[in-house]
Protein backbone atom coordinates (compact mmCIF):
# COMPACT_ATOMS: atom_id res chain seq x y z
CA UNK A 1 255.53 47.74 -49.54
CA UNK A 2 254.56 44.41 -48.72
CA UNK A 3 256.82 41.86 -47.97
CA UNK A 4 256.94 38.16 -49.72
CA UNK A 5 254.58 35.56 -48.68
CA UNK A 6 256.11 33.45 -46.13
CA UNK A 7 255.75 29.89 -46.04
CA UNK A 8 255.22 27.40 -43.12
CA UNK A 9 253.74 24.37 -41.86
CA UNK A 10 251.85 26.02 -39.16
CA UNK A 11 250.43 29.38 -38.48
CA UNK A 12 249.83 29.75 -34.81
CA UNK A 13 247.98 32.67 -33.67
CA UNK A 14 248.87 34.07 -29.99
CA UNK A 15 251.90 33.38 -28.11
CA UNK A 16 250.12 32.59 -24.49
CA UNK A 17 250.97 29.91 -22.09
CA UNK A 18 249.34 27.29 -24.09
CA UNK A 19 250.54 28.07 -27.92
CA UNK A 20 254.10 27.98 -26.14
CA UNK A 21 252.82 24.83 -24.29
CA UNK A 22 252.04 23.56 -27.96
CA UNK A 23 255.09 24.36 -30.12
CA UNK A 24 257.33 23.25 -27.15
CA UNK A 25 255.83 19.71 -27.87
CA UNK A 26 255.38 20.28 -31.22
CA UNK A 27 259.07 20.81 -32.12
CA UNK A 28 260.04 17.58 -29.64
CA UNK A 29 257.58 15.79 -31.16
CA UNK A 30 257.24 16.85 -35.46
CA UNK A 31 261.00 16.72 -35.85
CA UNK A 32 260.77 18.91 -39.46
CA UNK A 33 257.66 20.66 -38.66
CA UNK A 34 258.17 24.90 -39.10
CA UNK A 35 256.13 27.11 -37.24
CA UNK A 36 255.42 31.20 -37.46
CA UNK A 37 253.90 32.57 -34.15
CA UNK A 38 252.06 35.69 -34.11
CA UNK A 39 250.89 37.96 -31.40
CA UNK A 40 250.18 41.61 -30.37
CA UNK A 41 252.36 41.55 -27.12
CA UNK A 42 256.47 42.80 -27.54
CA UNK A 43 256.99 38.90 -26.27
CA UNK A 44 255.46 35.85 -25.25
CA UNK A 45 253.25 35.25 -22.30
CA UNK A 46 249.58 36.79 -23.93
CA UNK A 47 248.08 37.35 -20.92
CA UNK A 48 250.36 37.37 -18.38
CA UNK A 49 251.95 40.87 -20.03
CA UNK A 50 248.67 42.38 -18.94
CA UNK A 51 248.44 41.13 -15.13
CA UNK A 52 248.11 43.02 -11.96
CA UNK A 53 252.26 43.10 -11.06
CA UNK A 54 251.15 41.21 -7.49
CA UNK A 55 249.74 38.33 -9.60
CA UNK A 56 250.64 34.63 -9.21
CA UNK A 57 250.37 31.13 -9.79
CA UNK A 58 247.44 29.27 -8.03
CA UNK A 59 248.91 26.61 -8.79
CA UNK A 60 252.36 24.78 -7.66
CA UNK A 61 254.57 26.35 -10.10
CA UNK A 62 255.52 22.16 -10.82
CA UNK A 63 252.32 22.37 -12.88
CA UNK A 64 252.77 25.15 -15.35
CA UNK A 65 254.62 26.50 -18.01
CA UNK A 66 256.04 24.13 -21.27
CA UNK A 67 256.94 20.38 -21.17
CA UNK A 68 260.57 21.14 -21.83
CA UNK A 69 261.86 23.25 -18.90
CA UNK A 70 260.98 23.30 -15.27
CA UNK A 71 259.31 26.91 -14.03
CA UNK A 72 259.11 24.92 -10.62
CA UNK A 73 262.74 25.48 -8.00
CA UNK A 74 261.01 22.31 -6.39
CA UNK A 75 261.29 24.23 -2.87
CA UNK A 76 258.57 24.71 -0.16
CA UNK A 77 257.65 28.24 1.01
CA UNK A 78 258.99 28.70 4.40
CA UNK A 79 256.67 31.92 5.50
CA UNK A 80 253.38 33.67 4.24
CA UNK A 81 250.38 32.23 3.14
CA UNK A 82 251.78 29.55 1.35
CA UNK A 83 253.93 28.35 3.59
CA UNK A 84 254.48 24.79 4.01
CA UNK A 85 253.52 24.20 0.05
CA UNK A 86 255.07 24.31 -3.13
CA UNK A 87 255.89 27.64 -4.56
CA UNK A 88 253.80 29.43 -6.64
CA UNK A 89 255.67 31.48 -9.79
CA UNK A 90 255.19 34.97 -9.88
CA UNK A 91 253.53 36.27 -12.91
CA UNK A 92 257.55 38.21 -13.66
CA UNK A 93 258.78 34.62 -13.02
CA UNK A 94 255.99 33.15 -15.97
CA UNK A 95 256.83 35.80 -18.01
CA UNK A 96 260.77 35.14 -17.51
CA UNK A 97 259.98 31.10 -18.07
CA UNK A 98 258.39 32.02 -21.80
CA UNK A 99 261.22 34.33 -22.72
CA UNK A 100 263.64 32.07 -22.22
CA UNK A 101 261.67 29.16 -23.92
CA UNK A 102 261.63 31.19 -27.12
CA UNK A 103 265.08 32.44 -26.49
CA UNK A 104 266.67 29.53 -25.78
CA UNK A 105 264.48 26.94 -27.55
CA UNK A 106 262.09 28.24 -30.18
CA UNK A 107 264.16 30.84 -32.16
CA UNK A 108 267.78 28.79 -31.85
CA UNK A 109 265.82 25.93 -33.63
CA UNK A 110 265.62 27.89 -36.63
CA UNK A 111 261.90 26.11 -36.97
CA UNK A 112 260.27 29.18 -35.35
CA UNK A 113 259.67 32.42 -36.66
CA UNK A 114 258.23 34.65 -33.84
CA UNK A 115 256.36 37.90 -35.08
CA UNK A 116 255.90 39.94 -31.94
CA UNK A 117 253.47 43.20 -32.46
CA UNK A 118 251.41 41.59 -35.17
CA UNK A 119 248.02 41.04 -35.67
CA UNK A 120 246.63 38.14 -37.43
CA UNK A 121 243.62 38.33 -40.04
CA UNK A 122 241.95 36.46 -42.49
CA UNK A 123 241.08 37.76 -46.17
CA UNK A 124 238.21 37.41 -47.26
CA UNK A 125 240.31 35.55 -50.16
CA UNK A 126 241.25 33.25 -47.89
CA UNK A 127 244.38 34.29 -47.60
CA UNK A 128 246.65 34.47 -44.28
CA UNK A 129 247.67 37.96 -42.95
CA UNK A 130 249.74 39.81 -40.64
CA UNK A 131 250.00 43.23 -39.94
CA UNK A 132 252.79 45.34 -38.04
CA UNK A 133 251.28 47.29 -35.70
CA UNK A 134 253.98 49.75 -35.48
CA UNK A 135 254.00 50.31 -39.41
CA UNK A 136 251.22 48.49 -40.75
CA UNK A 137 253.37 46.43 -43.09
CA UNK A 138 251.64 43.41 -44.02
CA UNK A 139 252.49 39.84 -44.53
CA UNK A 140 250.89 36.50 -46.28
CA UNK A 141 251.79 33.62 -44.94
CA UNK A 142 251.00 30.41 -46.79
CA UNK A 143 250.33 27.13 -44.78
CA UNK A 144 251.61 23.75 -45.86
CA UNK A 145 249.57 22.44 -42.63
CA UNK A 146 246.98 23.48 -40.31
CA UNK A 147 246.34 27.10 -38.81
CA UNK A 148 246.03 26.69 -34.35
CA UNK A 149 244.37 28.96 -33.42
CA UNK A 150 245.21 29.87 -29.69
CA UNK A 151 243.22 32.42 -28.84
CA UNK A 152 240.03 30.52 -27.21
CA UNK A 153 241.74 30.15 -23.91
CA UNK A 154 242.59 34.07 -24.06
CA UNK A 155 242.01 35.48 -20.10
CA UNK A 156 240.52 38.57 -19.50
CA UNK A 157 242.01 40.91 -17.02
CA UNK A 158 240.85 44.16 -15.71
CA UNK A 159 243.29 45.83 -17.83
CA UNK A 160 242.23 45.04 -20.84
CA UNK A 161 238.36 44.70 -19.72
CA UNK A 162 237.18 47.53 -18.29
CA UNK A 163 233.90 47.99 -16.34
CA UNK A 164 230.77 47.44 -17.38
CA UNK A 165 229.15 49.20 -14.91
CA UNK A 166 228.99 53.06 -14.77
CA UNK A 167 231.01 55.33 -12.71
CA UNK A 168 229.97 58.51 -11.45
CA UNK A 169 232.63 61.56 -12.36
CA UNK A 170 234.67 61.65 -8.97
CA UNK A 171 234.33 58.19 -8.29
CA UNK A 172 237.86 56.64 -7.75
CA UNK A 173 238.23 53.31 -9.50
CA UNK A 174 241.11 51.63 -10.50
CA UNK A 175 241.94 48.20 -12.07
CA UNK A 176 244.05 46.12 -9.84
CA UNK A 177 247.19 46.53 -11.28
CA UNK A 178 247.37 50.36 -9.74
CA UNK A 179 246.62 48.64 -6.60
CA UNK A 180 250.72 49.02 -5.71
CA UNK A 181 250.30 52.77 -6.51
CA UNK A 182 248.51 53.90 -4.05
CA UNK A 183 250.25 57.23 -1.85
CA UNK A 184 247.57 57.31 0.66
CA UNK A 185 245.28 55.75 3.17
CA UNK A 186 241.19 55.48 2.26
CA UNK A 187 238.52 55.27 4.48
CA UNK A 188 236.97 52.10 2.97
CA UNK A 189 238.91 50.39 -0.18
CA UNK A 190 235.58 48.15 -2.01
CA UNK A 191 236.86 45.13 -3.98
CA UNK A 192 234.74 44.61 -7.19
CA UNK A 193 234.84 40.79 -8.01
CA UNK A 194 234.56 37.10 -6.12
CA UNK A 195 236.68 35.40 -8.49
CA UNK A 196 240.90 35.22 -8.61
CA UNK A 197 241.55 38.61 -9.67
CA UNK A 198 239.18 39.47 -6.67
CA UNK A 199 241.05 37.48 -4.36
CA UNK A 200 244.20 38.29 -5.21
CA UNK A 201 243.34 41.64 -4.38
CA UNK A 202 241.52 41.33 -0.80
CA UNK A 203 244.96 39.16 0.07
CA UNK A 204 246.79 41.89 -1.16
CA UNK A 205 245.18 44.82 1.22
CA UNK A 206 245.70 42.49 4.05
CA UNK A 207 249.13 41.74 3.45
CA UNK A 208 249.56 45.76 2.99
CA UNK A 209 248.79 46.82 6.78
CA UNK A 210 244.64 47.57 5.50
CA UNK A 211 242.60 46.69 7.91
CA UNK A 212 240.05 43.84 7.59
CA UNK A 213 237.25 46.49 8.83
CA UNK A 214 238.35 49.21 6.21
CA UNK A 215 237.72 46.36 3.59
CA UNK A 216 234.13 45.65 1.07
CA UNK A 217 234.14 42.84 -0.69
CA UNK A 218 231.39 42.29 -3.41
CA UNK A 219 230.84 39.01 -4.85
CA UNK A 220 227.95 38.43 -7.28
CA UNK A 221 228.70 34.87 -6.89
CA UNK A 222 230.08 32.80 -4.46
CA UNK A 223 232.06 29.61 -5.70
CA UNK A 224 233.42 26.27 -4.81
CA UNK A 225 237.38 26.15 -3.69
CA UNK A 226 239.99 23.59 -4.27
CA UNK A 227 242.36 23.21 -1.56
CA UNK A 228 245.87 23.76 -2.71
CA UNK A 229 247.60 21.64 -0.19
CA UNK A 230 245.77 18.44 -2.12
CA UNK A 231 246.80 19.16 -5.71
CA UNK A 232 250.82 19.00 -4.32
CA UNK A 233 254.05 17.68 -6.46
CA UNK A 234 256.56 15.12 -5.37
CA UNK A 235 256.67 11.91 -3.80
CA UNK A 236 256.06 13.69 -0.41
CA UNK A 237 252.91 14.54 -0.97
CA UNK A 238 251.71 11.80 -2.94
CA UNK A 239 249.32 10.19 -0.60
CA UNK A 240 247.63 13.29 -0.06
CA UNK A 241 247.95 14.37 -3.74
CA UNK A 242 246.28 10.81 -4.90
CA UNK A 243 243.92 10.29 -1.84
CA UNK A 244 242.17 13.90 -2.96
CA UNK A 245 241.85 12.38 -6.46
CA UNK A 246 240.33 9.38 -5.24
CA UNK A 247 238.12 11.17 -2.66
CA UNK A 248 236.79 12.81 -5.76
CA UNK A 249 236.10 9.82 -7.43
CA UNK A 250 234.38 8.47 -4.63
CA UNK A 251 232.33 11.34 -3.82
CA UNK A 252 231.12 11.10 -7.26
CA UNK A 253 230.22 7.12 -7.39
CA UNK A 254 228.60 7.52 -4.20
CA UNK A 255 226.92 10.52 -4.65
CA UNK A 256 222.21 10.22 -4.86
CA UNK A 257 222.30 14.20 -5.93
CA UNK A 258 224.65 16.89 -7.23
CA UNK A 259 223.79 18.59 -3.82
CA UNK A 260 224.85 15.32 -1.89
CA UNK A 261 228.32 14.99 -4.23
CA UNK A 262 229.46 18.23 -2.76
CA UNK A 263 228.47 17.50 0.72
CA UNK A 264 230.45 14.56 0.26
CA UNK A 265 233.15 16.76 -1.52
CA UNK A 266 233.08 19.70 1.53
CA UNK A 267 233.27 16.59 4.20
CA UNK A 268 236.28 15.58 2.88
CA UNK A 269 238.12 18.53 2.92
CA UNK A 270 238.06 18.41 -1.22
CA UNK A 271 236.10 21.64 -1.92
CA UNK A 272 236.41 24.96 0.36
CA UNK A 273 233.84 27.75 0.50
CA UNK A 274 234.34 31.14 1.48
CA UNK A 275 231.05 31.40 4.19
CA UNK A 276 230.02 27.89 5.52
CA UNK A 277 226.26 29.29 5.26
CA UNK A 278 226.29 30.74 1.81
CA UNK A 279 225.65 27.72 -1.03
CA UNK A 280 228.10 28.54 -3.94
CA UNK A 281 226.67 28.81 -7.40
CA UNK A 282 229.97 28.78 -8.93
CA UNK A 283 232.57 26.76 -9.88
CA UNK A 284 236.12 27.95 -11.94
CA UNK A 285 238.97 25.79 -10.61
CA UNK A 286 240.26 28.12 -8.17
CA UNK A 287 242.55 27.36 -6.05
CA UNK A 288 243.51 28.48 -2.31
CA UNK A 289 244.91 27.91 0.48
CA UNK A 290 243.54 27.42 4.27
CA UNK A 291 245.50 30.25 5.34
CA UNK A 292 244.61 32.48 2.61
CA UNK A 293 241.08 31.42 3.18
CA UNK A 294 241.19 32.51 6.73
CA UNK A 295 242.46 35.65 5.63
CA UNK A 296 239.87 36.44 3.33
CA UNK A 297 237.56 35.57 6.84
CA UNK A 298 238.48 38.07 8.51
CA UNK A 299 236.58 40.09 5.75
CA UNK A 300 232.96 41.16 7.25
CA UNK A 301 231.38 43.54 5.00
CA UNK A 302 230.75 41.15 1.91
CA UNK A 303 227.85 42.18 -0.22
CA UNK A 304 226.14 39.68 -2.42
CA UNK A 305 223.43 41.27 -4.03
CA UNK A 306 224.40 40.14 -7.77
CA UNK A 307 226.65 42.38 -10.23
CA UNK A 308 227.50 46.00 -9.86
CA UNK A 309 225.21 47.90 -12.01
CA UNK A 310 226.39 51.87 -11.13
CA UNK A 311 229.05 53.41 -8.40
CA UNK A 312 227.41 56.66 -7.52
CA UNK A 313 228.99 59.29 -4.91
CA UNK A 314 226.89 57.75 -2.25
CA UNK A 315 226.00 54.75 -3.20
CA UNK A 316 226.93 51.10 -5.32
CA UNK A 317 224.01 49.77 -7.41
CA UNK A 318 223.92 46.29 -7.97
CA UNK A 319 221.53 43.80 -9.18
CA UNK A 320 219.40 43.00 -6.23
CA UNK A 321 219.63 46.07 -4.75
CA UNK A 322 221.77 48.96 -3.52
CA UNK A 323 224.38 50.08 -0.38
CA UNK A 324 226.02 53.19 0.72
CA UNK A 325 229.17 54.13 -0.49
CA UNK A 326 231.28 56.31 1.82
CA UNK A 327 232.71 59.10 0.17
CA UNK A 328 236.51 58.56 0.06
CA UNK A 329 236.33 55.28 -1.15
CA UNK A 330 238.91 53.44 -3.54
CA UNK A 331 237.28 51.04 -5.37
CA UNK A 332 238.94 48.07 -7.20
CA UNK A 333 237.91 46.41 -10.29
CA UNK A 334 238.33 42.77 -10.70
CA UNK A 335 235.18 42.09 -12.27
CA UNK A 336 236.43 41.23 -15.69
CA UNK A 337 235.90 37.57 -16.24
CA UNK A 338 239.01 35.44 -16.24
CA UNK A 339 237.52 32.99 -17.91
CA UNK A 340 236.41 32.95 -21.66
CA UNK A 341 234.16 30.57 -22.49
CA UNK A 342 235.13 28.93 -25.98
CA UNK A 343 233.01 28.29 -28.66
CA UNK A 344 231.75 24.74 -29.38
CA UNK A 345 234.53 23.63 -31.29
CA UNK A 346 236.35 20.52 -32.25
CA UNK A 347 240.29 20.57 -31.65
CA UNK A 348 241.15 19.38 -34.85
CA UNK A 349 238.97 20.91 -37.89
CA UNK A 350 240.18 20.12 -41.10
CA UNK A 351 242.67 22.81 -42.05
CA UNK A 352 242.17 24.23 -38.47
CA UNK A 353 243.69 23.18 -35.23
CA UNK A 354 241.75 24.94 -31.98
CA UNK A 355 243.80 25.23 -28.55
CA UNK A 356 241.32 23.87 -26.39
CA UNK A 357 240.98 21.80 -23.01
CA UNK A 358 241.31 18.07 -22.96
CA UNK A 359 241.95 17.74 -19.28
CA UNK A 360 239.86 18.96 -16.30
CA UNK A 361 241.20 22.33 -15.36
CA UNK A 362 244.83 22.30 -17.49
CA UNK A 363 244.55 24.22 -20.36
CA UNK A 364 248.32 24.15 -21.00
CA UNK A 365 248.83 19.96 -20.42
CA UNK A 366 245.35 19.80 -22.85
CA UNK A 367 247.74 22.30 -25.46
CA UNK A 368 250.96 19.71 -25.21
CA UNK A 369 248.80 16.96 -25.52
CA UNK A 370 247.04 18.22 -28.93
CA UNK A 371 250.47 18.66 -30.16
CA UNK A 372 251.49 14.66 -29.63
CA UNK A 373 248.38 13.61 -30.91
CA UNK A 374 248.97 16.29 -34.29
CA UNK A 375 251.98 14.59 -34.49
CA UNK A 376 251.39 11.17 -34.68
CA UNK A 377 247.86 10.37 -35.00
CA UNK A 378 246.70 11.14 -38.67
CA UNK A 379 243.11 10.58 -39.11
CA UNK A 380 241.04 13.34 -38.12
CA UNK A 381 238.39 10.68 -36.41
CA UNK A 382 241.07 9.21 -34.29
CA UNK A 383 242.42 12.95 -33.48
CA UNK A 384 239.30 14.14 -32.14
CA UNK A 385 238.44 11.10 -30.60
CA UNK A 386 241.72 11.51 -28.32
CA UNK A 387 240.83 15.16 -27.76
CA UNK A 388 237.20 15.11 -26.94
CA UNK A 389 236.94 19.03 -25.86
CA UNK A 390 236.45 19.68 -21.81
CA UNK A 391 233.77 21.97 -21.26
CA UNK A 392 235.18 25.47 -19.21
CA UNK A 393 233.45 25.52 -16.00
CA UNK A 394 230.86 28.00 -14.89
CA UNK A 395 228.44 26.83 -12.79
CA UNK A 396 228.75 23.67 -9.91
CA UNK A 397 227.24 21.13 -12.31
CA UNK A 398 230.19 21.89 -14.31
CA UNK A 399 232.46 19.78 -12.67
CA UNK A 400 230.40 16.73 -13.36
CA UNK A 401 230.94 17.62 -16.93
CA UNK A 402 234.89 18.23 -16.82
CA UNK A 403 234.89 14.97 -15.35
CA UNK A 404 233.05 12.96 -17.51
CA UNK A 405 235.09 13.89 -20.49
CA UNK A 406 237.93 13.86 -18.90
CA UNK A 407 237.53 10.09 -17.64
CA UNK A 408 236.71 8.93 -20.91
CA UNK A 409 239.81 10.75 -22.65
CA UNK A 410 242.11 9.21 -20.25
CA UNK A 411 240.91 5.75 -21.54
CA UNK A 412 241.43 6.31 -24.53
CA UNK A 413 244.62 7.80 -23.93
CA UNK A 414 245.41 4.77 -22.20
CA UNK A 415 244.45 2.67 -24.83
CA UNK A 416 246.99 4.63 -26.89
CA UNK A 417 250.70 3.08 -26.92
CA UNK A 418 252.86 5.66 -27.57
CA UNK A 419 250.41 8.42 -26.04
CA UNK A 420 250.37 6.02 -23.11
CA UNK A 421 254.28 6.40 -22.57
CA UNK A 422 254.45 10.17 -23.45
CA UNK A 423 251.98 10.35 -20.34
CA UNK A 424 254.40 8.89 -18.53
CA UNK A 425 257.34 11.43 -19.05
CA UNK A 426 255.34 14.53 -20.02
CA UNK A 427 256.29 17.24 -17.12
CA UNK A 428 252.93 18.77 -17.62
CA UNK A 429 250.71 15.96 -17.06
CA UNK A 430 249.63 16.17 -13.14
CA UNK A 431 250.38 12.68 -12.49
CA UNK A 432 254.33 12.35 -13.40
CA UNK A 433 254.30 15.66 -11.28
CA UNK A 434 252.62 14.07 -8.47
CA UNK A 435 255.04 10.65 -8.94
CA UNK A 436 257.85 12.81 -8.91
CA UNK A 437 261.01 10.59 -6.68
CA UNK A 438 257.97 7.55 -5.80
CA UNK A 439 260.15 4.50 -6.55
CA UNK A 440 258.11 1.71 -8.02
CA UNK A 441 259.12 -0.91 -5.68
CA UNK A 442 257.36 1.81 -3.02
CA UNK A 443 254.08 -1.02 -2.54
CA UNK A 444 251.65 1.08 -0.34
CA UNK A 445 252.04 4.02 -3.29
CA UNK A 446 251.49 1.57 -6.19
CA UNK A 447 248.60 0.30 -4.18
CA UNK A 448 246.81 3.93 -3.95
CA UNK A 449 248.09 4.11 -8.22
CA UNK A 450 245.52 0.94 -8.51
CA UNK A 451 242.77 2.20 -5.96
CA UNK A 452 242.58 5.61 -8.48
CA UNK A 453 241.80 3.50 -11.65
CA UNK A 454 239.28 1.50 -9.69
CA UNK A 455 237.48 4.57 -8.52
CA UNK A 456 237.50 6.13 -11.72
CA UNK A 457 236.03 3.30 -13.37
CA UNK A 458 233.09 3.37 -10.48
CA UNK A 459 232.79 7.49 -11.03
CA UNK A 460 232.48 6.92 -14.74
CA UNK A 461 229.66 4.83 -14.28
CA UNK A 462 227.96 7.25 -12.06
CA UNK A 463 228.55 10.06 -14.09
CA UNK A 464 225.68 9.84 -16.54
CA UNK A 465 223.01 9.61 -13.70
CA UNK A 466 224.07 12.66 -11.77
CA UNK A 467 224.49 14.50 -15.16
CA UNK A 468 221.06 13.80 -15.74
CA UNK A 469 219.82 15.03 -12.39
CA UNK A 470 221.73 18.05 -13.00
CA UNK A 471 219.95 19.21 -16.19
């Protein structure tokens, strides 16, 4: 039987990092607003229920999670590869952050209604449904405001993508998240992906007594770094943290060629590559550090001959060619993409609300944000206006892009009163991160504040010529 309609004032499909990013503002922000969350997953986190068990932040842990609660213990690793920095959560640590949030926030409220193991559809009525996936009871939901819909900045991991390549019966291949079952040594363990999931797993052999030799690496693309130890919370760290912005900025307004921006960019220390004489043709806002990139040196045997087409008994088939494939080797999928490109979409669409980035390279600050500006900005023009949609990057010329829209949000952000003093206090936004115990009366720091705006005024102005010679 089905059950009544239920009634709310929004409908929001997926409970990921940034619909929790959203509601958490939401509810601080729409005082009487009502919400029913819906998701597939036994509890919130999308994503991050499906990741390798290794898995963690790239990203100081200062950065992430909802504006409401710290995920961040504000301490400094003392040893391993991120040692000297900010921690980095663990992905049982995210997971743990969004439990609690809807434990001990969400649910408490009595404004949230959280329907775990449910699947969302529309009718072709119109109407709103949910189905149980454990009995198939369904539910219509009626919607007094907008649907969000946050499922465009869904990640795909290798457990829920599999191959698309072929693999020859006998052919050992597991996803990464078996990586901590293995009961025995191979001869050669080949890592199927350049992107985080690949990392993640090369660092992960290393750190597990396999040798450097014993290790194949095959990137179809190589791609641009950040440098972790710039993008660092705290007053600390702020010189370094707002000199990296800057340097940015100027390596943009300076900049005669895309090519020459990120020669300028590599020069100052702003952008890493794996192999000095291999141009990256990629660009996803990862982020390492300079001892994990010297671990993932010590790697020889990389293979860039494009995507991996076929794993046969003897031999890998890729793109631009083939090489042999000893025969007890464990090979390790991380080629599923972990980023989804969105459609072109507004954020706000009529009845329809879509999840999407505002912010170069923060998809849960862009979610918090959306909420403010849902709750007190009411003309749809306005709305979008504030949320002008960041493109997800792909390719190097990408990160022109993210920048141009994300300098000319911040303006208008700026231009915004009250937006302009929920920037201030918002624990997701980078900056109150980064100003984190800098007292105001602290000159030289105010100083470097001032410097920022004046380069980003002089890299907006650039921006449309290098965009063009991009095209």
């Amino acid at each position: 039987m089905n059950a009544p309609t239920m009634l709310t004032d929004y409908l929001v499909i997926g409970a990921g990092a940034t619909a929790m990013a959203f509601v958490d503002t939401l509810l601080s922000e729409s005082p009487d607003a009502s919400v029913v969350m819906v998701d597939r997953h036994h509890r919130p986190g999308g994503h991050w229920n499906d990741a390798y068990p290794f898995v963690r932040l790239h990203q100081p842990s200062a950065f992430y999670g909802v504006a409401s609660r710290e995920l961040s213990h504000w301490t400094r690793d003392q040893t391993g590869l991120n040692a000297g920095l900010y921690g980095l959560a663990s992905g049982a640590e995210v997971l743990s952050h969004f439990e609690q949030v809807m434990q001990q926030r969400f649910l408490p409220s009595g404004r949230v209604r959280f329907l775990a193991m449910n699947e969302y559809a529309a009718g072709a009525d119109g109407a709103h449904r949910i189905t149980a996936l454990t009995s198939g009871a369904v539910q219509t939901v009626a919607i007094r405001r907008k649907l969000v819909d946050a499922t465009h900045a869904q990640t795909a991991v290798p457990t829920t993508h599999p191959p698309k390549y072929t693999i020859a019966r006998g052919v050992a291949c597991w996803p990464s998240a078996k990586l901590p079952e293995i009961t025995r040594p191979h001869i050669r363990y080949t890592v199927i992906g350049g992107g985080k999931t690949g990392i993640d797993a090369c660092l992960w052999l290393l750190e597990n007594d396999v040798s450097p030799d014993c290790i194949r690496w095959i990137i179809p693309r190589d791609s641009w770094l950040l440098d972790r130890a710039n993008a660092q919370p705290g007053a600390e760290n702020f010189e370094t943290s707002m000199g990296s912005t800057i340097g940015q900025f100027e390596a943009i307004a300076e900049a005669t060629s895309l090519p020459d921006m990120f020669n300028r960019l590599e020069a100052r220390g702003l952008l890493l590559r794996l192999d000095p004489a291999v141009e990256p043709t990629m660009y996803r806002c990862a982020i390492v550090s300079q001892a994990e990139l010297a671990q993932l040196r010590r790697i020889d045997d990389v293979v860039r001959l494009g995507r991996v087409r076929a794993i046969e008994p003897t031999r890998i088939v890729l793109d631009r060619g083939s090489v042999p494939a000893d025969a007890d080797t464990l090979y390790i999928d991380c080629s599923a993409s972990a980023i989804v490109h969105p459609p072109r979409l507004p954020v706000f669409e009529g009845e329809r609300l879509n999840l999407l980035m505002v912010r170069w390279c923060q998809p849960l600050f862009s979610a918090a944000l959306i909420a403010y500006v849902e709750s007190h900005v009411t003309d749809p023009a306005a709305q979008n206006a504030l949320c002008a949609v960041v493109p997800s990057p792909e390719r190097p010329a990408d990160w022109l892009g993210m920048w141009a829209v994300t300098l000319a949000n911040t303006a208008r952000w700026r231009e915004h009163a009250g937006l302009r003093d929920w920037l201030r206090t918002c624990r997701l936004n980078s900056l109150t991160a980064m100003m984190r115990g800098v007292e105001p009366a602290d000159a030289a720091k105010m100083a470097l504040l001032q410097a920022s705006a004046a380069a980003a005024a002089a890299a907006a102005a650039r921006l449309p010529l290098l965009l063009a010679k991009a095209r």
